[in-house]
PDB file of N, CA and C in Angstrom:
ATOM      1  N   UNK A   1     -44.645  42.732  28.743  1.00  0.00           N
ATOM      2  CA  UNK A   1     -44.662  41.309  28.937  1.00  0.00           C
ATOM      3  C   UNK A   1     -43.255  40.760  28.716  1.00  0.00           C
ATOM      4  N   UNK A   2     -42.720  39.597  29.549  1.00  0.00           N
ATOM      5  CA  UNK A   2     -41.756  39.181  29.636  1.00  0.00           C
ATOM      6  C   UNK A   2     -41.534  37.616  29.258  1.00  0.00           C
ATOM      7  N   UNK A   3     -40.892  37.261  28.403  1.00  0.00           N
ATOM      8  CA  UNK A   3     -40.908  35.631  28.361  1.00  0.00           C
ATOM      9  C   UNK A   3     -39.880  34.763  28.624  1.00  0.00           C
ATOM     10  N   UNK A   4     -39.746  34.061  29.346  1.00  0.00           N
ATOM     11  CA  UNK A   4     -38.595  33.048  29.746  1.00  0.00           C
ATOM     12  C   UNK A   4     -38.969  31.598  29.059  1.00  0.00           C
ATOM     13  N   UNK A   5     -38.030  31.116  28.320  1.00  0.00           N
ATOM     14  CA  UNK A   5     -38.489  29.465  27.812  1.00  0.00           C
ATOM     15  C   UNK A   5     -37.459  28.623  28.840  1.00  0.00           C
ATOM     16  N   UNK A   6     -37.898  27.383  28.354  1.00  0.00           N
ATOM     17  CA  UNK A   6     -37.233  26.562  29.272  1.00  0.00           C
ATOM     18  C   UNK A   6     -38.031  25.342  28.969  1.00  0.00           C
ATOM     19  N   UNK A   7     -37.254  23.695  29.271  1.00  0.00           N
ATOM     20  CA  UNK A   7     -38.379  23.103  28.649  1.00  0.00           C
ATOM     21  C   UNK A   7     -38.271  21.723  29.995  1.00  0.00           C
ATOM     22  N   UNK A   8     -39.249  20.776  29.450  1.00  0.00           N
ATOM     23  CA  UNK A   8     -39.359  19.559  30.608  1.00  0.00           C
ATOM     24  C   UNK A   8     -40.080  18.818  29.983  1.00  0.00           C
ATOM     25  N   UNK A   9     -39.525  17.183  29.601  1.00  0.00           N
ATOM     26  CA  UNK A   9     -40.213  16.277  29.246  1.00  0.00           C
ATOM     27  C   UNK A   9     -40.374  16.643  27.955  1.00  0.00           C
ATOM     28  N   UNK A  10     -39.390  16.753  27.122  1.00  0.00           N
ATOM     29  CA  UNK A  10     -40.032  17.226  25.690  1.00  0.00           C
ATOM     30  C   UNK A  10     -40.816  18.228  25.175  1.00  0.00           C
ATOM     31  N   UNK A  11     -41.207  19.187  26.265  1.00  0.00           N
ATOM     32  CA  UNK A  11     -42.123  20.166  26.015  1.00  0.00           C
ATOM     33  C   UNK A  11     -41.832  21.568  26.539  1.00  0.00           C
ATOM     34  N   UNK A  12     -41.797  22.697  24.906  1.00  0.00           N
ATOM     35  CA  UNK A  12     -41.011  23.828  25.598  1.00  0.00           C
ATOM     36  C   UNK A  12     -42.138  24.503  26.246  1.00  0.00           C
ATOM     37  N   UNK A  13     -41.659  25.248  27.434  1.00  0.00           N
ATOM     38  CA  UNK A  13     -42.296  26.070  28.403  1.00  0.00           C
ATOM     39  C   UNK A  13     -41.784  27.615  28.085  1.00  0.00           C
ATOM     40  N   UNK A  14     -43.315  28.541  28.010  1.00  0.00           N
ATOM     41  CA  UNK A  14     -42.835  29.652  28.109  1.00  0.00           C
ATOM     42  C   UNK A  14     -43.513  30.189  28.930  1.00  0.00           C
ATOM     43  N   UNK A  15     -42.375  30.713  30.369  1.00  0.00           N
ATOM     44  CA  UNK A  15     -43.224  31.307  31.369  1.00  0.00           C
ATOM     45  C   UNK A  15     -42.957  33.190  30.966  1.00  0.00           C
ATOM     46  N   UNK A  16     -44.631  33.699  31.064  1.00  0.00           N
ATOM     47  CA  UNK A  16     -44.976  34.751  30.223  1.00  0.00           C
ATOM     48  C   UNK A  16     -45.412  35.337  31.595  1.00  0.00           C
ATOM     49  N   UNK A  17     -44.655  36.831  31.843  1.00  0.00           N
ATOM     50  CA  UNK A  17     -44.752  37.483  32.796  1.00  0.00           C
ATOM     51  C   UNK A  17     -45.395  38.772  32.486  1.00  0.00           C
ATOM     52  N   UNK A  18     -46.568  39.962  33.064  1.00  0.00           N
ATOM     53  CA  UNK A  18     -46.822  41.020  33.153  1.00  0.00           C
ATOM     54  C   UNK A  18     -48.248  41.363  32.726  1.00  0.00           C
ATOM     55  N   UNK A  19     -48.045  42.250  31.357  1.00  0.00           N
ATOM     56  CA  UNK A  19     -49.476  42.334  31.370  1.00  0.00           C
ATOM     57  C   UNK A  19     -49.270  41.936  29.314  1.00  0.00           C
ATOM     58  N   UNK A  20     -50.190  41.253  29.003  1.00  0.00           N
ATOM     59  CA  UNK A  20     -50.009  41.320  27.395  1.00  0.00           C
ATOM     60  C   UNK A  20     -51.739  42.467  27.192  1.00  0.00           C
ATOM     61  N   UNK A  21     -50.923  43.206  25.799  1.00  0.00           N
ATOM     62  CA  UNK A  21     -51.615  44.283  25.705  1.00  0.00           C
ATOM     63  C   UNK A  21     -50.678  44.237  23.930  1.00  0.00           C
ATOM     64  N   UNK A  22     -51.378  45.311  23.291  1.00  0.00           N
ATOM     65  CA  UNK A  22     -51.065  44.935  21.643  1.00  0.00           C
ATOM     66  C   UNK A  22     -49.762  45.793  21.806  1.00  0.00           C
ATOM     67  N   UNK A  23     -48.362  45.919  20.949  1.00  0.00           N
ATOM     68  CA  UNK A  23     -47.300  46.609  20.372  1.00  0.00           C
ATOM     69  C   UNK A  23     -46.478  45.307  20.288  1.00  0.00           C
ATOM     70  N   UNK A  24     -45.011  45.082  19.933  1.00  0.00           N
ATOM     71  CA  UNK A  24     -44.056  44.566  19.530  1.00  0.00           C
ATOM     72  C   UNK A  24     -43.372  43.809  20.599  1.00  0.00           C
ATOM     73  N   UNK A  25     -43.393  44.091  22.061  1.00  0.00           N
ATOM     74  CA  UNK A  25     -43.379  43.361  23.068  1.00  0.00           C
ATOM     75  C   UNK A  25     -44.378  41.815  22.969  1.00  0.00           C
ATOM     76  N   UNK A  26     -45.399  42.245  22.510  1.00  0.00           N
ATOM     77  CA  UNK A  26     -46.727  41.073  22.845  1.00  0.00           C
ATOM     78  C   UNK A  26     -46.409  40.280  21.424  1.00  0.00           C
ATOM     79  N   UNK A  27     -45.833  40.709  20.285  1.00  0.00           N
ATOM     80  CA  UNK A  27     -46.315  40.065  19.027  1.00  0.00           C
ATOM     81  C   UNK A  27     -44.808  39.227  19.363  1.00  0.00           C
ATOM     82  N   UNK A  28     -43.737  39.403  20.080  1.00  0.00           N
ATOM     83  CA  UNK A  28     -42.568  38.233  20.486  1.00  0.00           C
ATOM     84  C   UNK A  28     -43.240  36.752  21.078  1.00  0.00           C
ATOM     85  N   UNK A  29     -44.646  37.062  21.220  1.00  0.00           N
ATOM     86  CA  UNK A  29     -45.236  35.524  22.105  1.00  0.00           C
ATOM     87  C   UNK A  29     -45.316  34.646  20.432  1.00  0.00           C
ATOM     88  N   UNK A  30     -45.739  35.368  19.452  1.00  0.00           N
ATOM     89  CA  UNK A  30     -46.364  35.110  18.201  1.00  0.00           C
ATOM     90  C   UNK A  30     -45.529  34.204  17.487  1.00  0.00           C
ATOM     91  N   UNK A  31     -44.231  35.338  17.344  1.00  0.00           N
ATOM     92  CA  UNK A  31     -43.017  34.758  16.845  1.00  0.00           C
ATOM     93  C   UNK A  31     -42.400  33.848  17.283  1.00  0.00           C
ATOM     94  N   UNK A  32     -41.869  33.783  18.639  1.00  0.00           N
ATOM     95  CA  UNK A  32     -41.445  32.738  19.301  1.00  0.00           C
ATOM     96  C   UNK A  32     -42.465  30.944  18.996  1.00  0.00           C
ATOM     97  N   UNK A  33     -43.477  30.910  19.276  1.00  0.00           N
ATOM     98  CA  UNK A  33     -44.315  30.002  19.079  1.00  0.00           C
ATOM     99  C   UNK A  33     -44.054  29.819  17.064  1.00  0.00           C
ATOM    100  N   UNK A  34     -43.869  30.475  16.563  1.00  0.00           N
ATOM    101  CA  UNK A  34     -43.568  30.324  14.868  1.00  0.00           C
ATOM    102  C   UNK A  34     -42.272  29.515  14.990  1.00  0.00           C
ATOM    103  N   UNK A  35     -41.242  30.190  15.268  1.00  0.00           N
ATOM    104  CA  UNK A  35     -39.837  29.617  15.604  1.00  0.00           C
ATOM    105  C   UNK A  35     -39.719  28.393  15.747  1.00  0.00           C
ATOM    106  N   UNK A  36     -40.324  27.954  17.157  1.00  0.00           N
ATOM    107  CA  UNK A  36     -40.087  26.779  17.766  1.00  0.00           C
ATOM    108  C   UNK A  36     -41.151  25.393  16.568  1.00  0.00           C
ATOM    109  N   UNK A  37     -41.959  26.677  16.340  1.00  0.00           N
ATOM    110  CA  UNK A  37     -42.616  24.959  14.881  1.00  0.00           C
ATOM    111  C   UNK A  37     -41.829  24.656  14.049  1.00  0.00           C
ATOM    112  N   UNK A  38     -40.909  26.261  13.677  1.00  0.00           N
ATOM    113  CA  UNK A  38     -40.230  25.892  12.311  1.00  0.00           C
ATOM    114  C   UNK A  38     -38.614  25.129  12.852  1.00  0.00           C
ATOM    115  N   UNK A  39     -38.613  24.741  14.234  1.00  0.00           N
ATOM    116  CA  UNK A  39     -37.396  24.218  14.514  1.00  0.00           C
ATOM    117  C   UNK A  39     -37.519  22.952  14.853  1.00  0.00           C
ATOM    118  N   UNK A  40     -39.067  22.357  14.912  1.00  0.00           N
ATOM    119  CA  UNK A  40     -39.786  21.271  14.717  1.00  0.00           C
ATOM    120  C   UNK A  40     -39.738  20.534  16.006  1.00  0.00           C
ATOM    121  N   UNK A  41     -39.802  21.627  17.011  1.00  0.00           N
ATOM    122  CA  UNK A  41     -40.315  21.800  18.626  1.00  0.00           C
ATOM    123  C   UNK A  41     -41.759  22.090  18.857  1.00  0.00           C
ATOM    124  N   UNK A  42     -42.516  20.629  18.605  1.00  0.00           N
ATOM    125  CA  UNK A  42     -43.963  20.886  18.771  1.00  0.00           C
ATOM    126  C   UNK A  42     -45.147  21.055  19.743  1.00  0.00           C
ATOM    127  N   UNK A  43     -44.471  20.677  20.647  1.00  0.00           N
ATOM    128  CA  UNK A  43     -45.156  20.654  22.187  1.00  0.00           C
ATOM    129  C   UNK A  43     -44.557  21.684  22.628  1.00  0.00           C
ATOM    130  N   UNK A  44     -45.981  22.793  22.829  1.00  0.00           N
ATOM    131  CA  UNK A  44     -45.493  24.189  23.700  1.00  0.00           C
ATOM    132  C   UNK A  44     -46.514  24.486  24.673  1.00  0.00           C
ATOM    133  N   UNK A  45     -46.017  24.443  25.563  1.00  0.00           N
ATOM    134  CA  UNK A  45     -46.841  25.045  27.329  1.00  0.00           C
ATOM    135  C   UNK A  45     -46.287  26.477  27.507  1.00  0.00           C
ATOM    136  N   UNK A  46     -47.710  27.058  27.889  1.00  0.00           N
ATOM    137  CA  UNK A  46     -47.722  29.072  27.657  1.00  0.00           C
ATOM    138  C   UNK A  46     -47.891  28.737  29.096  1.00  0.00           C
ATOM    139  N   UNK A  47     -47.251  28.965  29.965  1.00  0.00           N
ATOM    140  CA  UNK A  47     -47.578  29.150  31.621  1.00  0.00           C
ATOM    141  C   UNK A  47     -47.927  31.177  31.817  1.00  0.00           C
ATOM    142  N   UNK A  48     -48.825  31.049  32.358  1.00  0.00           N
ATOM    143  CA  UNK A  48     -49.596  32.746  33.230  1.00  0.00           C
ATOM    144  C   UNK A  48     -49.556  32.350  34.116  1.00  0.00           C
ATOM    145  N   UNK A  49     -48.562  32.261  34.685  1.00  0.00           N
ATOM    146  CA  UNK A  49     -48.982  32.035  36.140  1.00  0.00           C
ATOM    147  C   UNK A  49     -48.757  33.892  36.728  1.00  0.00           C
ATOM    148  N   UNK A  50     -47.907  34.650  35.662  1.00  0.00           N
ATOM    149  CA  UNK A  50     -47.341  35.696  36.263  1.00  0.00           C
ATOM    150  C   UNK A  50     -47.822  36.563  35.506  1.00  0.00           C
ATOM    151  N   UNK A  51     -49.140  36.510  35.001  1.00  0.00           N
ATOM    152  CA  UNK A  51     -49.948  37.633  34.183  1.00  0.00           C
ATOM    153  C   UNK A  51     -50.921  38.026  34.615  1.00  0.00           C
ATOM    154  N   UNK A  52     -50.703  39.203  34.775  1.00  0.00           N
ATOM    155  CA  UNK A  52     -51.662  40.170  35.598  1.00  0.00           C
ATOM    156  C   UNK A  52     -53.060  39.875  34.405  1.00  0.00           C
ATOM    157  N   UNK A  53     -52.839  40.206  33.241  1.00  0.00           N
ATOM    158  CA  UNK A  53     -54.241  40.563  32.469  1.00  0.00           C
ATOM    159  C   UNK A  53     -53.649  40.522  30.916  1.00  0.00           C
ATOM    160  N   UNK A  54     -55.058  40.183  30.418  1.00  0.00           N
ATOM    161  CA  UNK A  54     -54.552  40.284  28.730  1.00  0.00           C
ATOM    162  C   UNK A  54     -56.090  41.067  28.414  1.00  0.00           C
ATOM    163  N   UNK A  55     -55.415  42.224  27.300  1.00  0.00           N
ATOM    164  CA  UNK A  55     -56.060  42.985  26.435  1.00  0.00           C
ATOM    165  C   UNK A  55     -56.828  42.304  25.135  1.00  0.00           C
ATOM    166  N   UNK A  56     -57.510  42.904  24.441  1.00  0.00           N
ATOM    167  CA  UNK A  56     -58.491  42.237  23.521  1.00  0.00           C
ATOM    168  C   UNK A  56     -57.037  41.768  22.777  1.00  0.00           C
ATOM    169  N   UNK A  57     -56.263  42.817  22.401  1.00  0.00           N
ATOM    170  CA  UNK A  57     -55.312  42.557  21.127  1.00  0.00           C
ATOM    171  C   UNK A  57     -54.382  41.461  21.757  1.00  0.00           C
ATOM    172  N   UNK A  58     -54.067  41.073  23.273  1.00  0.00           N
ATOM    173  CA  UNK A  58     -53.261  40.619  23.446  1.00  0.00           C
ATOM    174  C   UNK A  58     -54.244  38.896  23.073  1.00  0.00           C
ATOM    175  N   UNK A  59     -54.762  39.269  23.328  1.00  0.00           N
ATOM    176  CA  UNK A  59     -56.222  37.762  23.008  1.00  0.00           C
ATOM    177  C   UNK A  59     -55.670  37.255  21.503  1.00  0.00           C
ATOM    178  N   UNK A  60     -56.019  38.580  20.912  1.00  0.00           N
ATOM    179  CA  UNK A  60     -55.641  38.335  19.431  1.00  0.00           C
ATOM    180  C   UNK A  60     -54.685  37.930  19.077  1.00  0.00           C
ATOM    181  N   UNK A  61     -53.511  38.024  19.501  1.00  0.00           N
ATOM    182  CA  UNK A  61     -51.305  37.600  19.252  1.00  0.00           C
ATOM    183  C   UNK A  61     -51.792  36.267  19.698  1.00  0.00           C
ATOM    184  N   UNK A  62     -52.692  35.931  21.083  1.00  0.00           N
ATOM    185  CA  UNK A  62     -52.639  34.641  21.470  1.00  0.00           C
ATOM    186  C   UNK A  62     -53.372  33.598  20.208  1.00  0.00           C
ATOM    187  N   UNK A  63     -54.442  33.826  19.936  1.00  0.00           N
ATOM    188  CA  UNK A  63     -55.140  33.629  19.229  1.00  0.00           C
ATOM    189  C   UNK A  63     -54.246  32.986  17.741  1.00  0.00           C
ATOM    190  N   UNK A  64     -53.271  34.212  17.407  1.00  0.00           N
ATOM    191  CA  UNK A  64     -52.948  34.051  16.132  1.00  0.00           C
ATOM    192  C   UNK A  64     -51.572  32.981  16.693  1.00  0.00           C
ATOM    193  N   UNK A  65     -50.831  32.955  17.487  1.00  0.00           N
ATOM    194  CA  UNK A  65     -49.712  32.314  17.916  1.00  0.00           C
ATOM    195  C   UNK A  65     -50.316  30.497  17.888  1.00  0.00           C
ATOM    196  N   UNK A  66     -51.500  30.652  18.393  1.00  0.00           N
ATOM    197  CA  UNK A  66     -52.463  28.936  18.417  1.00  0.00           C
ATOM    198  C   UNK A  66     -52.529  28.744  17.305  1.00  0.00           C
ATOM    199  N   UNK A  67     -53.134  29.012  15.975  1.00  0.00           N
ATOM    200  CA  UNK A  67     -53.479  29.039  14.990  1.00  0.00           C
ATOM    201  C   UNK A  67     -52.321  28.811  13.991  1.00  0.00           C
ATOM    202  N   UNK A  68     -50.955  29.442  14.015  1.00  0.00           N
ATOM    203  CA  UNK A  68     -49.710  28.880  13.317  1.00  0.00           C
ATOM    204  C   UNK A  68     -49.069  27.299  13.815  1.00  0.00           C
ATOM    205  N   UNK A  69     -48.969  27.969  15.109  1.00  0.00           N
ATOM    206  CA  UNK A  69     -48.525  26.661  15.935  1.00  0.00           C
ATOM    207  C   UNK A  69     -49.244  25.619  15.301  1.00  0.00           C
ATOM    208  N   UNK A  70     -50.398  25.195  15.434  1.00  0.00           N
ATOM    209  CA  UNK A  70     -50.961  24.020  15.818  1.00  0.00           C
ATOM    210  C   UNK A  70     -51.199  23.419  13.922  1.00  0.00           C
ATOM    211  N   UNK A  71     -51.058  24.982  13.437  1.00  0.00           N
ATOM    212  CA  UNK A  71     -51.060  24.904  11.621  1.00  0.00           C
ATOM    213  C   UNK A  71     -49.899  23.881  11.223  1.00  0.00           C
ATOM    214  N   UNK A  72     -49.062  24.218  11.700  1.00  0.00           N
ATOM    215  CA  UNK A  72     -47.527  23.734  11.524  1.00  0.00           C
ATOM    216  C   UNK A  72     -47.400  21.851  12.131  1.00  0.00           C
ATOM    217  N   UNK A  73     -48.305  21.573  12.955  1.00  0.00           N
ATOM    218  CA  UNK A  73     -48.605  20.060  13.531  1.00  0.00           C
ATOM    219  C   UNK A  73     -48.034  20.145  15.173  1.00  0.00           C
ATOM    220  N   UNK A  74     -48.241  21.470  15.370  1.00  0.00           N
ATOM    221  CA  UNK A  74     -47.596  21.494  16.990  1.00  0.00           C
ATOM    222  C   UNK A  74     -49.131  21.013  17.977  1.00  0.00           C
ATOM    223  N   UNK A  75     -48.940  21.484  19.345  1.00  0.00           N
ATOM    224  CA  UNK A  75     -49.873  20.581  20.403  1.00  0.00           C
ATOM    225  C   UNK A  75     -49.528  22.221  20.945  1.00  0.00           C
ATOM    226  N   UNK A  76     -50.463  23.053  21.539  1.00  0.00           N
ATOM    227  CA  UNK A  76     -50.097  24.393  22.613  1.00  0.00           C
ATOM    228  C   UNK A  76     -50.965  23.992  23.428  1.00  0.00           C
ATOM    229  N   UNK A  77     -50.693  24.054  24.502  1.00  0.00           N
ATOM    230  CA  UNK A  77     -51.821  24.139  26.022  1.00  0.00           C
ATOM    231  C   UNK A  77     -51.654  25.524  26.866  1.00  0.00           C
ATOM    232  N   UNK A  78     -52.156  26.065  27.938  1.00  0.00           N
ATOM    233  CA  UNK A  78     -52.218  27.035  28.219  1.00  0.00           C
ATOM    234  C   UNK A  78     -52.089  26.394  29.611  1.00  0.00           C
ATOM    235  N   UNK A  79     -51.686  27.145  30.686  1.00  0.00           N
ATOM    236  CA  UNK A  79     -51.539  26.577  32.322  1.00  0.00           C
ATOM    237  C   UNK A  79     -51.825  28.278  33.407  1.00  0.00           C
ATOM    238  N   UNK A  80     -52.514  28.170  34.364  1.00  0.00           N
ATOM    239  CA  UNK A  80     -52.498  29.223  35.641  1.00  0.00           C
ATOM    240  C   UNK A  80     -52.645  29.986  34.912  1.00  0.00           C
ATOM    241  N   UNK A  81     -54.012  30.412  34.524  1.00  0.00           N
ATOM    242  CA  UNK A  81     -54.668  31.264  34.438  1.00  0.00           C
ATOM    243  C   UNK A  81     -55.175  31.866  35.410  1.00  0.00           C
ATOM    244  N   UNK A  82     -54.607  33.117  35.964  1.00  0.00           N
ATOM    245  CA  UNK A  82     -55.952  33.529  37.236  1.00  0.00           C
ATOM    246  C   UNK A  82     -57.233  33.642  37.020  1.00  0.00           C
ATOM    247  N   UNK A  83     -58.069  34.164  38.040  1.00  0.00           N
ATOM    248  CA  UNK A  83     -59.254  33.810  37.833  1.00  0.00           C
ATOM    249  C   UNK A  83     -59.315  35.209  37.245  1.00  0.00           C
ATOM    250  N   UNK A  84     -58.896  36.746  36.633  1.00  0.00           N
ATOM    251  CA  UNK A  84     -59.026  37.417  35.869  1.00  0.00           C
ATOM    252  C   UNK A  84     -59.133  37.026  34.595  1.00  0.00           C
ATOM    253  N   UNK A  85     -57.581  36.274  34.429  1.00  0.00           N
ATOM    254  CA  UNK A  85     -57.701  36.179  33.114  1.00  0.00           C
ATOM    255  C   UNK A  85     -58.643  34.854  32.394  1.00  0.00           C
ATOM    256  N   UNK A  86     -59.026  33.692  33.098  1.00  0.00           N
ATOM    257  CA  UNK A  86     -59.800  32.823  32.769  1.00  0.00           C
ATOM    258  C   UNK A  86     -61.251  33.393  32.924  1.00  0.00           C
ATOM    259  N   UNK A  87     -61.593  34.667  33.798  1.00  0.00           N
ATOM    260  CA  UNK A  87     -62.540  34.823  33.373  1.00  0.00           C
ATOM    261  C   UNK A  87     -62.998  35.624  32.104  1.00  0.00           C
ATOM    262  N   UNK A  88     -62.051  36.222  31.638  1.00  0.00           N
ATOM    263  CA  UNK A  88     -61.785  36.927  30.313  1.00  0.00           C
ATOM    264  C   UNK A  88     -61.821  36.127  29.154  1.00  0.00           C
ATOM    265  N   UNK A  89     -60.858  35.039  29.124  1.00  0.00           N
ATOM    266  CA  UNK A  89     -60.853  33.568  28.519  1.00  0.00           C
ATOM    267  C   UNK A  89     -62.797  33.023  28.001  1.00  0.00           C
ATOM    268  N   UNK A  90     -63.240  32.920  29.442  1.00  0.00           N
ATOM    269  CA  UNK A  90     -64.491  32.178  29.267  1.00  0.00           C
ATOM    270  C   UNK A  90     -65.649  33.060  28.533  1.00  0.00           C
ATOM    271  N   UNK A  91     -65.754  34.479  29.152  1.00  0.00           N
ATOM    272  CA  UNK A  91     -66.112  35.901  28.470  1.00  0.00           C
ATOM    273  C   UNK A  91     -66.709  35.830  27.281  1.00  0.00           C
ATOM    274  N   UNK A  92     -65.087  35.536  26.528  1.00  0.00           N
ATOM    275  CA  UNK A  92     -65.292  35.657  24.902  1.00  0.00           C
ATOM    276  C   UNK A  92     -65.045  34.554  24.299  1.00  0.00           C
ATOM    277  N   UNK A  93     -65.290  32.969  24.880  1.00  0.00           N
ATOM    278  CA  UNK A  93     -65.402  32.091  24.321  1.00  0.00           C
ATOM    279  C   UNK A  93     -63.994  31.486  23.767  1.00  0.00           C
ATOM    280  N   UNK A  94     -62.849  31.958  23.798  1.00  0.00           N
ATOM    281  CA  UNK A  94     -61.618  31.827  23.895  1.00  0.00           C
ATOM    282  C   UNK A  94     -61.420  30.624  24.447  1.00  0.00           C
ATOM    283  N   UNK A  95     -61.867  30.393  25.552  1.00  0.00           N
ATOM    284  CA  UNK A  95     -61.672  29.088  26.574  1.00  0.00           C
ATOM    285  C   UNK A  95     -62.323  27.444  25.767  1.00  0.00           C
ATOM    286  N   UNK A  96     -63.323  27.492  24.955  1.00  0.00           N
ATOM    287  CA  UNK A  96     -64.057  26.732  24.339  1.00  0.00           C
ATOM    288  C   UNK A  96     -62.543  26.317  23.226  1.00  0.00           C
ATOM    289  N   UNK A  97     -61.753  27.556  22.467  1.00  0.00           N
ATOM    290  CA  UNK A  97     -60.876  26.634  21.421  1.00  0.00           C
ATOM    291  C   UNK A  97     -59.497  26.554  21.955  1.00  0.00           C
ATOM    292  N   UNK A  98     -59.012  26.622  23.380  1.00  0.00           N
ATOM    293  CA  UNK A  98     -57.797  26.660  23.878  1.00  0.00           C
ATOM    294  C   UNK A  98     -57.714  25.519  25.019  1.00  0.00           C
ATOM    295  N   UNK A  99     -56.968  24.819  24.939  1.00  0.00           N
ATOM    296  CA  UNK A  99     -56.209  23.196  26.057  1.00  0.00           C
ATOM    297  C   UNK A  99     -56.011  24.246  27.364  1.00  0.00           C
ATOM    298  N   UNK A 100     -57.089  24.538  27.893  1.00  0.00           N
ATOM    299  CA  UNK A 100     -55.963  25.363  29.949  1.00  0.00           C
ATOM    300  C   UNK A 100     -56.283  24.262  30.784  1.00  0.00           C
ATOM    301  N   UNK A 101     -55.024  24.429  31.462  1.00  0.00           N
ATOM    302  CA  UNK A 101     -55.093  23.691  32.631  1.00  0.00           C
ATOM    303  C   UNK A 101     -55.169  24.070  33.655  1.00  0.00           C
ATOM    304  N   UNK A 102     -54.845  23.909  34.963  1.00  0.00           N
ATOM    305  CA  UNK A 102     -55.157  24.691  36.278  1.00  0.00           C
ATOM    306  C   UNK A 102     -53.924  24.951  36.596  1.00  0.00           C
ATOM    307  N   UNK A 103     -52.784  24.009  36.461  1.00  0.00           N
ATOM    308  CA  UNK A 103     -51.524  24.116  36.864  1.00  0.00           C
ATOM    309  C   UNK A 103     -50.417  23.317  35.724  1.00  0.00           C
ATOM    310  N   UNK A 104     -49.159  23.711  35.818  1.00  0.00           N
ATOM    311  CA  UNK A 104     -48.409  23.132  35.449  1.00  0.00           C
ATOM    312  C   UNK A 104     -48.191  21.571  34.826  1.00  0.00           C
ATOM    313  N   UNK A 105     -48.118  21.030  36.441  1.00  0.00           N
ATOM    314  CA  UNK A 105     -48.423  19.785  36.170  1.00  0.00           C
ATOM    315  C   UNK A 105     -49.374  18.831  35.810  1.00  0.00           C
ATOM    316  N   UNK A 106     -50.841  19.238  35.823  1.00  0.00           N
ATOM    317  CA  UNK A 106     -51.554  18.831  34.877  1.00  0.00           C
ATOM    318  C   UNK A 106     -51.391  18.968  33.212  1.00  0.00           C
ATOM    319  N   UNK A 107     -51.046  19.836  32.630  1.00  0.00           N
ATOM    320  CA  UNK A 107     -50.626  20.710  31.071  1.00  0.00           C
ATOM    321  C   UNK A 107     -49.600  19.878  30.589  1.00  0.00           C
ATOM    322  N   UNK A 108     -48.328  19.304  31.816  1.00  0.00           N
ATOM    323  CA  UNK A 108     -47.303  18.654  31.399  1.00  0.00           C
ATOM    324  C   UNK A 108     -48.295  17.089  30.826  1.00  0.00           C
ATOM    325  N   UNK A 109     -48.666  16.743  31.863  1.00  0.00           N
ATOM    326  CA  UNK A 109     -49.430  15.323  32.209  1.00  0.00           C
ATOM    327  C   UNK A 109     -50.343  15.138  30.531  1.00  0.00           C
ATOM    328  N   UNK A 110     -50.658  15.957  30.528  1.00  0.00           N
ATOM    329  CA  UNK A 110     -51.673  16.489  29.004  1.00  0.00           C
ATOM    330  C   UNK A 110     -50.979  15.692  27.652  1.00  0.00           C
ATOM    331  N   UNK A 111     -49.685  16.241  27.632  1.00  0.00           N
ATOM    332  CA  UNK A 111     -49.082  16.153  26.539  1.00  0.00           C
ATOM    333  C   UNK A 111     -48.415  14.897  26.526  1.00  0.00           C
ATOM    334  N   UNK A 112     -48.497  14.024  27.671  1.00  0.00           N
ATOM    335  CA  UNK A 112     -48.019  12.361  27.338  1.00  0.00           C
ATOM    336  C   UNK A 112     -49.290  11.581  27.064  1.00  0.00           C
ATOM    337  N   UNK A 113     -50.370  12.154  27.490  1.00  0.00           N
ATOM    338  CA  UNK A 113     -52.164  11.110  26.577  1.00  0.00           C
ATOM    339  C   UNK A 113     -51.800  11.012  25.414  1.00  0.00           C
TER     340      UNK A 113
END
């Protein structure tokens, strides 16, 4: 998995490329999202638009990356999910405690309500 940040409108973007699956590659989504709370960069958009698939464990880094973030007083939304991985999302109920959007610009739109 690959991550590029970049931000728009106050809100950092991390576009997350490949496949997330568990080792030290996937736990950089974790950290990064820690970072940006403790740099008191609270609005973060996870864009998939370029993820093939996520593994149980990669569920889990996501999981735990929401859970600091949002600990810390941040806002995370999720954007372009394919229909693999949203159906994986909905699966295991994942989708019920996570903000996804369909696209980009809805996720942006999100974070000025």
């Amino acid at each position: 998995m690959k991550i590029k940040q970049r931000e728009a409108n106050g809100v950092v973007i991390l576009d997350v490329s490949g496949e997330m699956y568990g080792g030290p590659e996937n736990m950089k989504l974790r950290d990064v999202a820690k970072q940006l709370a403790e740099d008191g960069k609270l609005k973060l958009l996870i864009n998939f638009a370029k993820v093939k698939w996520i593994a149980s464990t990669g569920l889990g880094i996501l999981v735990s990356a929401k859970v600091s973030f949002e600990g810390a007083g941040g806002a995370l939304k999720l954007c372009s999910l394919n229909e693999r991985v949203l159906t994986l999302f909905q699966v295991t109920k994942i989708a019920t405690t996570m903000s996804l959007y369909p696209n980009e610009e809805e996720a942006l739109a999100a974070f000025a309500d």
